[in-house]
Protein backbone atom coordinates (compact mmCIF):
# COMPACT_ATOMS: atom_id res chain seq x y z
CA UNK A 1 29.02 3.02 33.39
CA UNK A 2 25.65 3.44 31.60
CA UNK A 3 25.02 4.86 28.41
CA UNK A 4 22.76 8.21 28.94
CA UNK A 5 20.07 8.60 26.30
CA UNK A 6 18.89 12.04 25.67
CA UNK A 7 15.57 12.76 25.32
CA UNK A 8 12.93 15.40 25.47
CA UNK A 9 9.75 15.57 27.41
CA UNK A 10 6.43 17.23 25.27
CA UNK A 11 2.83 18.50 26.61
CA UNK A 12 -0.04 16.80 24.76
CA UNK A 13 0.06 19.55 22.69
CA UNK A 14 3.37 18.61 21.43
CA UNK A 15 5.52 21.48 22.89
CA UNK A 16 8.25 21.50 24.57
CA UNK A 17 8.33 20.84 28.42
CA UNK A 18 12.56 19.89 29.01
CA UNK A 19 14.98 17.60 28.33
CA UNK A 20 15.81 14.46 30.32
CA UNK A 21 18.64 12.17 30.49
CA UNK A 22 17.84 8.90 31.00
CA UNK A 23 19.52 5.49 31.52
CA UNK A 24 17.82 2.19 30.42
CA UNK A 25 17.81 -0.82 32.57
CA UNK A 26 16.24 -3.82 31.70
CA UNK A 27 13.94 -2.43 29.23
CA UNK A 28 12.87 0.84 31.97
CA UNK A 29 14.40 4.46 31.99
CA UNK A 30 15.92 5.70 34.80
CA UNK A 31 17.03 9.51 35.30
CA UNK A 32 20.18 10.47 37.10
CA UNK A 33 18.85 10.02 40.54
CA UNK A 34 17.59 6.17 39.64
CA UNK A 35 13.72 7.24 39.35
CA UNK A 36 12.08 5.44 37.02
CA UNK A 37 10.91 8.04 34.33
CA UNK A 38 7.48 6.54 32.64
CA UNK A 39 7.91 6.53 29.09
CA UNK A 40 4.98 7.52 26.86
CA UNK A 41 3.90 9.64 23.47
CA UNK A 42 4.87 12.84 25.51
CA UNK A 43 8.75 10.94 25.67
CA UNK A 44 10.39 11.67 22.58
CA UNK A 45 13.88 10.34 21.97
CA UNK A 46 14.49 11.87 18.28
CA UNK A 47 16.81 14.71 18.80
CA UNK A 48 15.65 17.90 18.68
CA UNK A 49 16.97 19.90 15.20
CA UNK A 50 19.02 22.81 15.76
CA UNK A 51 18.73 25.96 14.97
CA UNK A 52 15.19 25.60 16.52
CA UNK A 53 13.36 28.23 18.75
CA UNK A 54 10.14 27.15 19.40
CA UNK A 55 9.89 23.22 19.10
CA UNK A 56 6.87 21.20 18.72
CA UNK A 57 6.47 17.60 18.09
CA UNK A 58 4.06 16.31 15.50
CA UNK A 59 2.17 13.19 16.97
CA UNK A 60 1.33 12.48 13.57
CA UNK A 61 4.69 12.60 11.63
CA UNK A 62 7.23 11.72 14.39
CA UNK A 63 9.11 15.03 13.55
CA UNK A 64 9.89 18.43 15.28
CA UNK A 65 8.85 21.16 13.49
CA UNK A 66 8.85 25.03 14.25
CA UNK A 67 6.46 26.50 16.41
CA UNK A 68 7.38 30.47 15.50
CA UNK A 69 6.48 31.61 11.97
CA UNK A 70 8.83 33.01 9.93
CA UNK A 71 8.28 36.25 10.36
CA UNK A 72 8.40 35.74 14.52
CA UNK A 73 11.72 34.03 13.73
CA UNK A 74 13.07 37.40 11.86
CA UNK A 75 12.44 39.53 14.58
CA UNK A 76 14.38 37.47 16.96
CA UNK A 77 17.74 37.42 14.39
CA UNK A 78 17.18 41.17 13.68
CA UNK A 79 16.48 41.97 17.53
CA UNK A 80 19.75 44.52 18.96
CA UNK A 81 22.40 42.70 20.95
CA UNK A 82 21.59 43.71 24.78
CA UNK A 83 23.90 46.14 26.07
CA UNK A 84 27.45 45.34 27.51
CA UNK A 85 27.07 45.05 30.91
CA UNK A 86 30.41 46.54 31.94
CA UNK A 87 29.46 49.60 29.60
CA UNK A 88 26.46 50.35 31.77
CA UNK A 89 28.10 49.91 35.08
CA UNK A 90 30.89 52.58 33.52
CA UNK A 91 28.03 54.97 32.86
CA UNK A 92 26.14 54.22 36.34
CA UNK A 93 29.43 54.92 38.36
CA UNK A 94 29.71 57.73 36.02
CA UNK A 95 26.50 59.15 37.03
CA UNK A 96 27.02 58.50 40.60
CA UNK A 97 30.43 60.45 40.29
CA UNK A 98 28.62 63.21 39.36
CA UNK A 99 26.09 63.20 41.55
CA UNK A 100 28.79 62.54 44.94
CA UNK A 101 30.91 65.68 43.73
CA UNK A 102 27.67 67.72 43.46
CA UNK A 103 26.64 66.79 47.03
CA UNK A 104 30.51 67.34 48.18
CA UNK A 105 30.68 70.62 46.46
CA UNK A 106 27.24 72.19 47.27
CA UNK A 107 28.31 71.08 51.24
CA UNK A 108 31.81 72.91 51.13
CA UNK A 109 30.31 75.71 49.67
CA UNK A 110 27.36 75.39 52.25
CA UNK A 111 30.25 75.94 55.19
CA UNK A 112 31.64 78.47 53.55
CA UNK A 113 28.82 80.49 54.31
C-alpha cells in the first residue's frame, strides 16, 4: 500500500483552505480517489503546529504562524464551556411537564363546571 502524505491546502493569502491526503506516484500526487492533485505554493506539506487556531502560511519564511492575536486567542481559552446538552433537555422536558399538567388540570377543572 502507499504511503499517504499529509498536507494542507492555503489561499494566496496564505490561510488556511483544508487538508489533503495525498499519495505520490511517479513524482505526481494523487488524493484518495486517484485524482491528480496539482501541486503548487498554495500546497504546503510542513505540518501544521498545534495548538494553532487560526493558521497562516508565510510565503516568505516557509512557516505557519498565528493568524489571531493574542488577545483574540484569550478570549477563546477564557470563553464558558457550552452547556450540557442532556442538562437542557432535563430542563425542556421539565418545562413541558409543567406546561401538559397545566393544560390537563385547567381541562378537568373546565368539566367540572
Amino acid at each position: 500500500m502507499d504511503k499517504i502524505i499529509q498536507a494542507s491546502r492555503v489561499d494566496k493569502a496564505g490561510k488556511y483552505v483544508e487538508a489533503l491526503a495525498l499519495i505520490e506516484k511517479d513524482g505526481n500526487y494523487f488524493n484518495l480517489l486517484d485524482q491528480e492533485v496539482p501541486i503548487d505554493d498554495t500546497v504546503v506539506f510542513d505540518p501544521l503546529p498545534m495548538p494553532i487556531y487560526t493558521p497562516i502560511w508565510d510565503f516568505k519564511r516557509k512557516v505557519w504562524k498565528e493568524g489571531l492575536s493574542a488577545e483574540e486567542i484569550e478570549q477563546i481559552k477564557n470563553r464558558p464551556d457550552p452547556p450540557d446538552p442532556v442538562k437542557v433537555m432535563e430542563k425542556q422536558i421539565k418545562a413541558l411537564q409543567k406546561a401538559l399538567n397545566y393544560v390537563l388540570v385547567d381541562q378537568e377543572e373546565a368539566s367540572e363546571e
